[in-house]
N, C-alpha and C. Protein backbone atom coordinates (compact mmCIF):
# COMPACT_ATOMS: atom_id res chain seq x y z
N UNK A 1 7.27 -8.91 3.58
CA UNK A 1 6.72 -10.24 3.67
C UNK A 1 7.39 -10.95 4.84
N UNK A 2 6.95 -11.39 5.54
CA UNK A 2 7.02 -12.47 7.04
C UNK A 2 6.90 -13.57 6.12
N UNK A 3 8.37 -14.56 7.03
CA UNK A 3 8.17 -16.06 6.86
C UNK A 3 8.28 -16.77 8.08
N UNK A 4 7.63 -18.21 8.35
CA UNK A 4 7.78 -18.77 9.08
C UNK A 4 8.91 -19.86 9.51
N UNK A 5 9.50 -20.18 10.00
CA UNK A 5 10.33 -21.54 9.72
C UNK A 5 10.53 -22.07 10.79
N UNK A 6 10.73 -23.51 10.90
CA UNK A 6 11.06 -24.21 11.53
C UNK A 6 11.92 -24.88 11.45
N UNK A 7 13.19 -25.05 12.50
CA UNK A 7 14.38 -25.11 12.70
C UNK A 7 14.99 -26.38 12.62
N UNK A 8 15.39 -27.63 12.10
CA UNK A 8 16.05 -28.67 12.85
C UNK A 8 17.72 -28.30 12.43
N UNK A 9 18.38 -27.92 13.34
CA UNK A 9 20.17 -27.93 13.40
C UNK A 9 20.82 -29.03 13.54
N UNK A 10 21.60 -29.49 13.38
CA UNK A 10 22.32 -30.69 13.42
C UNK A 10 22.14 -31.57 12.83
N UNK A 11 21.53 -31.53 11.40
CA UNK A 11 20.79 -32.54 10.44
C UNK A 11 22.13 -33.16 9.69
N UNK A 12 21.64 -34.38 8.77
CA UNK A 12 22.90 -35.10 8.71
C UNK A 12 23.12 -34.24 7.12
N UNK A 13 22.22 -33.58 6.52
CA UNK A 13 21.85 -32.84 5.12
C UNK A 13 20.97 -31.88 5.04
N UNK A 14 21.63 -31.06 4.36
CA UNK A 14 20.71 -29.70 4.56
C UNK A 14 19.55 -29.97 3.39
N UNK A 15 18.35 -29.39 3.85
CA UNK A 15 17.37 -29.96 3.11
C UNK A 15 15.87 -28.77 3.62
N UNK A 16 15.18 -28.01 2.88
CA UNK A 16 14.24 -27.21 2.63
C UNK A 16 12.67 -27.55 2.20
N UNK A 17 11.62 -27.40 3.03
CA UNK A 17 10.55 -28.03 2.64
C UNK A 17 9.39 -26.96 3.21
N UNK A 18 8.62 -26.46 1.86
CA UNK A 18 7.67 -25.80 2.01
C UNK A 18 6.39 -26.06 2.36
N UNK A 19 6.01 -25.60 3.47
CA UNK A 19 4.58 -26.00 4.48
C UNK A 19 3.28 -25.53 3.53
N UNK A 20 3.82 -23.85 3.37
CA UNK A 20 2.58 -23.39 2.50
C UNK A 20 3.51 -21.93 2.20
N UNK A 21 2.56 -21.05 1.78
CA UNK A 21 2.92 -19.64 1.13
C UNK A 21 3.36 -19.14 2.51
N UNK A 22 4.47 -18.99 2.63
CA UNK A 22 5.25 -17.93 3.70
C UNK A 22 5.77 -19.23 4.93
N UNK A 23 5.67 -20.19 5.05
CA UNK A 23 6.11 -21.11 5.91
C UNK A 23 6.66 -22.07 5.80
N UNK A 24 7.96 -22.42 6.31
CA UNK A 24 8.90 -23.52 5.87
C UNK A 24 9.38 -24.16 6.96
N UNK A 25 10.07 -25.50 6.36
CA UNK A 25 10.89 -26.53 7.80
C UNK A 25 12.12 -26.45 6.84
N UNK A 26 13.03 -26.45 7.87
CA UNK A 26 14.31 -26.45 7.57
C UNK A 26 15.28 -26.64 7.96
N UNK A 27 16.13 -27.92 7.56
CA UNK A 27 17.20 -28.59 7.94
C UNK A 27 18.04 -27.76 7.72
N UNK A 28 19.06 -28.07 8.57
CA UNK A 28 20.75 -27.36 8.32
C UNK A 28 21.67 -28.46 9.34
N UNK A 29 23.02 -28.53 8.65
CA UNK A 29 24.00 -29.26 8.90
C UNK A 29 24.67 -28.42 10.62
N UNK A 30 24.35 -26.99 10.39
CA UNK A 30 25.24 -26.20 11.67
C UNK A 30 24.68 -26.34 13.06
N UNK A 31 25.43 -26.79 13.77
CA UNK A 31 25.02 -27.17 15.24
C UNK A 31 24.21 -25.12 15.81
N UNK A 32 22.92 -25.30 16.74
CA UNK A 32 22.45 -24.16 17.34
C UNK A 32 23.54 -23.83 18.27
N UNK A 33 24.83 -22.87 18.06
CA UNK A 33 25.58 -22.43 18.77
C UNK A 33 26.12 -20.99 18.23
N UNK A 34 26.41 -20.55 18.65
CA UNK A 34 26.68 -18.93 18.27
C UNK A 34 26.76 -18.97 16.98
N UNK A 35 25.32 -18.80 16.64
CA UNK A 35 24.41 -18.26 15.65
C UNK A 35 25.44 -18.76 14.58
N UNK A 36 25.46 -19.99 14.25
CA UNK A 36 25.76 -20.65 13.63
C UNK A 36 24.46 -21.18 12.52
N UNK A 37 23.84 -21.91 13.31
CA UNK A 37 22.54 -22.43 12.32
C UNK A 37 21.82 -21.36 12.24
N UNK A 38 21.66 -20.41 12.66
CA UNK A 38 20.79 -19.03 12.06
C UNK A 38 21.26 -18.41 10.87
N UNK A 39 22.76 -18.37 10.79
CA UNK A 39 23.58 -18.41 9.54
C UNK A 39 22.65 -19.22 8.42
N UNK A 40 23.03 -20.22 8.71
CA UNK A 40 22.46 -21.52 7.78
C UNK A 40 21.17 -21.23 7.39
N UNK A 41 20.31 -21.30 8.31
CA UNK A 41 18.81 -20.64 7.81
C UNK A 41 18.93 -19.77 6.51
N UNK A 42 19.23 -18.56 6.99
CA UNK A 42 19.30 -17.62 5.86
C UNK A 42 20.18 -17.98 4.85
N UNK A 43 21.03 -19.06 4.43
CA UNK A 43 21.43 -18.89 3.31
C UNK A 43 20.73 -20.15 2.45
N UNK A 44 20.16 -21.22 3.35
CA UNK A 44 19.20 -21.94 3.06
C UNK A 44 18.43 -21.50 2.10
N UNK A 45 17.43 -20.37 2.97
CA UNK A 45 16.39 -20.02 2.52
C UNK A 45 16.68 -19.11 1.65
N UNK A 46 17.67 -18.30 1.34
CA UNK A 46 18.18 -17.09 -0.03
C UNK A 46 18.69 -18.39 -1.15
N UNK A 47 19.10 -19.29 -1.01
CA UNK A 47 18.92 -20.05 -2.42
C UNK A 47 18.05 -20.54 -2.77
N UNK A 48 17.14 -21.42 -2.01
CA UNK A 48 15.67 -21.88 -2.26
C UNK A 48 14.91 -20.66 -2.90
N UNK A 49 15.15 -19.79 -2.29
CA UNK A 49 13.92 -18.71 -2.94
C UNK A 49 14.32 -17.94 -3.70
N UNK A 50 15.98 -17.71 -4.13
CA UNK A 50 16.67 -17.06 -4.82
C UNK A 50 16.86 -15.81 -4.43
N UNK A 51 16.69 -15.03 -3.18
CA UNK A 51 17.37 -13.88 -2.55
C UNK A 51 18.75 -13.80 -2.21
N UNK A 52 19.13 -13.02 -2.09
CA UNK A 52 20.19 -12.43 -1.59
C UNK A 52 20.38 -12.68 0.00
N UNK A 53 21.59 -12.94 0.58
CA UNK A 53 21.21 -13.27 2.12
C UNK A 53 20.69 -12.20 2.88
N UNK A 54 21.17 -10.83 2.47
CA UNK A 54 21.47 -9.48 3.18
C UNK A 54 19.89 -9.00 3.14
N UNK A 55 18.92 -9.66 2.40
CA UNK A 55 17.36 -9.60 2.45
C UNK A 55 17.22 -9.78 3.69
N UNK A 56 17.38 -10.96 4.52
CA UNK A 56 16.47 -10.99 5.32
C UNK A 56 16.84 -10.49 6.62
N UNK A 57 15.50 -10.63 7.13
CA UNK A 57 16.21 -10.18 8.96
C UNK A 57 15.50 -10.66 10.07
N UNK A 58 15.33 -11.27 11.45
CA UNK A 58 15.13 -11.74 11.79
C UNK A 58 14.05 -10.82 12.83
N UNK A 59 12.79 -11.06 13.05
CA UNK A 59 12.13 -10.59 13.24
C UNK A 59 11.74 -11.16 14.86
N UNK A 60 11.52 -12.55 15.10
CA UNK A 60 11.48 -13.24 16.49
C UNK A 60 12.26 -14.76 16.55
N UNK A 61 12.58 -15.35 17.61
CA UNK A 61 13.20 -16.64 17.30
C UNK A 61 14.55 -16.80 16.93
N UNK A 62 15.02 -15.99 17.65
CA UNK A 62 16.72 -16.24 17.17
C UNK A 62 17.06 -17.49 17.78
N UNK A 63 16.40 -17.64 19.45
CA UNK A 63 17.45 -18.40 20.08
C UNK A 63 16.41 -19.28 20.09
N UNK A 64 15.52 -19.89 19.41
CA UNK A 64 14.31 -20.98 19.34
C UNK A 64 14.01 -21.79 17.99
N UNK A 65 13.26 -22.69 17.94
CA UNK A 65 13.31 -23.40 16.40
C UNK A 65 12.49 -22.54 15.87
N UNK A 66 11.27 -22.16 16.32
CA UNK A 66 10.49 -21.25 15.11
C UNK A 66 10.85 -19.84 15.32
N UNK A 67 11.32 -19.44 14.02
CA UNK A 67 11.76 -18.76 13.79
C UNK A 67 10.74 -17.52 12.70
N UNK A 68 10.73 -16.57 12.77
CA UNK A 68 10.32 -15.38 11.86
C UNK A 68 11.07 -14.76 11.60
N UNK A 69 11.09 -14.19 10.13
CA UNK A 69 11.99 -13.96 9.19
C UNK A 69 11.23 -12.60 8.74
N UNK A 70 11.80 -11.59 8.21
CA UNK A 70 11.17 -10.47 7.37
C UNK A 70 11.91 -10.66 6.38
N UNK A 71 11.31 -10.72 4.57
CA UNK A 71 11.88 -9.88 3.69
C UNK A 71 12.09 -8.86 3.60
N UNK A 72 12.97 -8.40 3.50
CA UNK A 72 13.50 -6.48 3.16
C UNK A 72 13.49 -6.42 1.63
N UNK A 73 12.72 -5.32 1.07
CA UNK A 73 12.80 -5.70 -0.46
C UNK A 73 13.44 -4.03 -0.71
């Protein structure tokens, strides 16, 4: 399963909001610097959805706000 997300880093609260089935916006507190808020993403999104972090993997968008995600199941 592919997800979508969209990035804001440097938020004053981390905070998760679902667009639709497979696509999300997503705040994180970690400044975009050596893969810092990409961190954040994924552990964001493994509690919201209740995965494990080591699920996911990054498919395009490392160094950009939208980001694609693969589940590994």
């Amino acid at each position: 399963m592919k997800i979508s997300v969209r990035v804001h880093p440097g938020s004053s609260r981390p905070k998760i909001k679902k667009i639709s089935e497979g696509q999300f916006e997503v705040w994180v507190t970690a400044r975009a610097k050596e893969e810092e808020a990409n961190a954040a993403v994924i552990r964001t999104l493994a509690d919201f959805l209740g995965k494990a972090p080591s699920v996911f993997k990054y498919v395009r968008g490392e160094r950009g706000r939208i980001k694609i995600l693969e589940l590994i199941n």
